[in-house]
Protein backbone atom coordinates (compact mmCIF):
# COMPACT_ATOMS: atom_id res chain seq x y z
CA UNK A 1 0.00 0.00 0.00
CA UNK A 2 1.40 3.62 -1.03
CA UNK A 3 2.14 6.33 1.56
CA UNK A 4 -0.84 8.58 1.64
CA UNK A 5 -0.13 12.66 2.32
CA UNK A 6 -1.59 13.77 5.52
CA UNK A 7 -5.17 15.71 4.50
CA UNK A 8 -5.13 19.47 5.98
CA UNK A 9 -7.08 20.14 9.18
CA UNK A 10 -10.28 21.05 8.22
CA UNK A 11 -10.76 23.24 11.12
CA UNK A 12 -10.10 26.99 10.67
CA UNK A 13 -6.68 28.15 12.08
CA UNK A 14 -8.92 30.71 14.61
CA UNK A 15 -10.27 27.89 16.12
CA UNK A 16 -7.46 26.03 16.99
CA UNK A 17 -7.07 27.62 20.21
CA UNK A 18 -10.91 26.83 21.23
CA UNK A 19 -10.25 23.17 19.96
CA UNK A 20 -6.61 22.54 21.90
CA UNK A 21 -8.76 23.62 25.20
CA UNK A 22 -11.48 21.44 24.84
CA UNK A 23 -9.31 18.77 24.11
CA UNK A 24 -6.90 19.19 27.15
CA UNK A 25 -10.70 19.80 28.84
CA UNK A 26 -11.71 15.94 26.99
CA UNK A 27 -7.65 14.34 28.15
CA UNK A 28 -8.18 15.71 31.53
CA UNK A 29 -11.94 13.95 32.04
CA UNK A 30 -10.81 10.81 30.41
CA UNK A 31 -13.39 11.09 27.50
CA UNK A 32 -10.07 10.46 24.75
CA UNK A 33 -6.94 8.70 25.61
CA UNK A 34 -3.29 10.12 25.21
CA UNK A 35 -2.52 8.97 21.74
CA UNK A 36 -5.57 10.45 20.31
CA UNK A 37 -5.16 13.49 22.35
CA UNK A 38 -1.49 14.05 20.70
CA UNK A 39 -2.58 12.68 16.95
CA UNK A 40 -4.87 15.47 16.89
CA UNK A 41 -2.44 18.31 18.11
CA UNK A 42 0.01 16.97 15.53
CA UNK A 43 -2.88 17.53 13.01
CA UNK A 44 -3.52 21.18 14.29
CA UNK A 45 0.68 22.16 14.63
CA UNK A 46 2.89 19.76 13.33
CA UNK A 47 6.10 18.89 15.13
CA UNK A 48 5.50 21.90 17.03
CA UNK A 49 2.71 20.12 19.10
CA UNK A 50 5.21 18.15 21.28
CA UNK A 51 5.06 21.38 23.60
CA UNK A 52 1.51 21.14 23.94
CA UNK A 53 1.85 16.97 25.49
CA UNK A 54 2.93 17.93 28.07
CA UNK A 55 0.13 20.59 29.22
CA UNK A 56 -1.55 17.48 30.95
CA UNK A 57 0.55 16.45 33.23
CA UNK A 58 1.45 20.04 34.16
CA UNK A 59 -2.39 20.26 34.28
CA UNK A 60 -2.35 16.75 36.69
CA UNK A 61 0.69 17.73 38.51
CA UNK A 62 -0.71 20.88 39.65
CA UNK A 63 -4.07 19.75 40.43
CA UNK A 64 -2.10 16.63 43.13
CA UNK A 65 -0.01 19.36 44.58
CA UNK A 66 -2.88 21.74 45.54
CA UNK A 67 -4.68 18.71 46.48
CA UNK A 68 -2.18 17.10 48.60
CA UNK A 69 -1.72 21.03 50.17
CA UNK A 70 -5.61 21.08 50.74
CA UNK A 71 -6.20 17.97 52.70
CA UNK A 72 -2.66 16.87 54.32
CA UNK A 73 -2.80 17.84 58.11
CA UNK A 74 1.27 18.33 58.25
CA UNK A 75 0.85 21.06 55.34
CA UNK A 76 -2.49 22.73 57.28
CA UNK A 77 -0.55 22.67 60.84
CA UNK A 78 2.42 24.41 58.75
CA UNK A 79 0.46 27.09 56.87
CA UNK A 80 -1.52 27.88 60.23
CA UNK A 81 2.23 27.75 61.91
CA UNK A 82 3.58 30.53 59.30
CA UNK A 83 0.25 32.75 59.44
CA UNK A 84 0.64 32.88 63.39
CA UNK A 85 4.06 33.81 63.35
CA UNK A 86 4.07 36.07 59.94
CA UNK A 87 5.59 39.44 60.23
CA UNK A 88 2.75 41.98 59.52
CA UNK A 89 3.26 43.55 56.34
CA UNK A 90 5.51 46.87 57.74
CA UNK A 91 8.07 45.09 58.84
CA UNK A 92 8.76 42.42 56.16
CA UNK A 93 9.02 45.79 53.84
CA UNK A 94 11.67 46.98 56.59
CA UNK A 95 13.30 43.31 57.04
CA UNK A 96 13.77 42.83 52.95
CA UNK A 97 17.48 43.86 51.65
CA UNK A 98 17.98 46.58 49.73
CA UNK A 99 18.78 45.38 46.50
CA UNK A 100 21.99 47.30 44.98
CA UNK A 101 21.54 49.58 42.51
């Protein structure tokens, strides 16, 4: 069977934005899988798209952390820890090195 060329998107180029959302939206539910997800960048912007695989697991990574900061008690009893013993706003100003200049 012959190599067949690639067929042009047949979305509009001002959509693209709208579509790469709702498709990082569709990764992050689990309504289309990973390969899918980075066929159809690679469709939209070429080689270029590889920057755009990883937005998920920024995406994921982000959403753990301020999970894990939400609901750990060692991370609650150390933000309550640092906004007893905060410096009101004054003095950190005063505290903070000048920088040179």
């Amino acid at each position: 069977q012959a190599i067949k060329m690639r067929q042009p998107n047949p979305l509009p180029v001002e959509h693209y934005y709208s579509h790469f959302l709702s498709l990082v939206k569709d990764l992050l539910d689990c309504n289309i899988e990973q390969a899918s997800y980075e066929d159809k960048l690679r469709e939209m912007f070429g080689v270029n798209s590889y920057v755009a695989f990883t937005l998920d697991k920024l995406i994921t990574h982000i959403v753990r952390q301020s999970h894990t900061l939400a609901t750990d008690t060692s991370c609650n009893q150390i933000k309550n820890l640092y906004l007893k013993h905060r410096l009101p706003a004054e003095q950190v100003a005063v505290s903070l090195p000048v920088p040179p200049g």
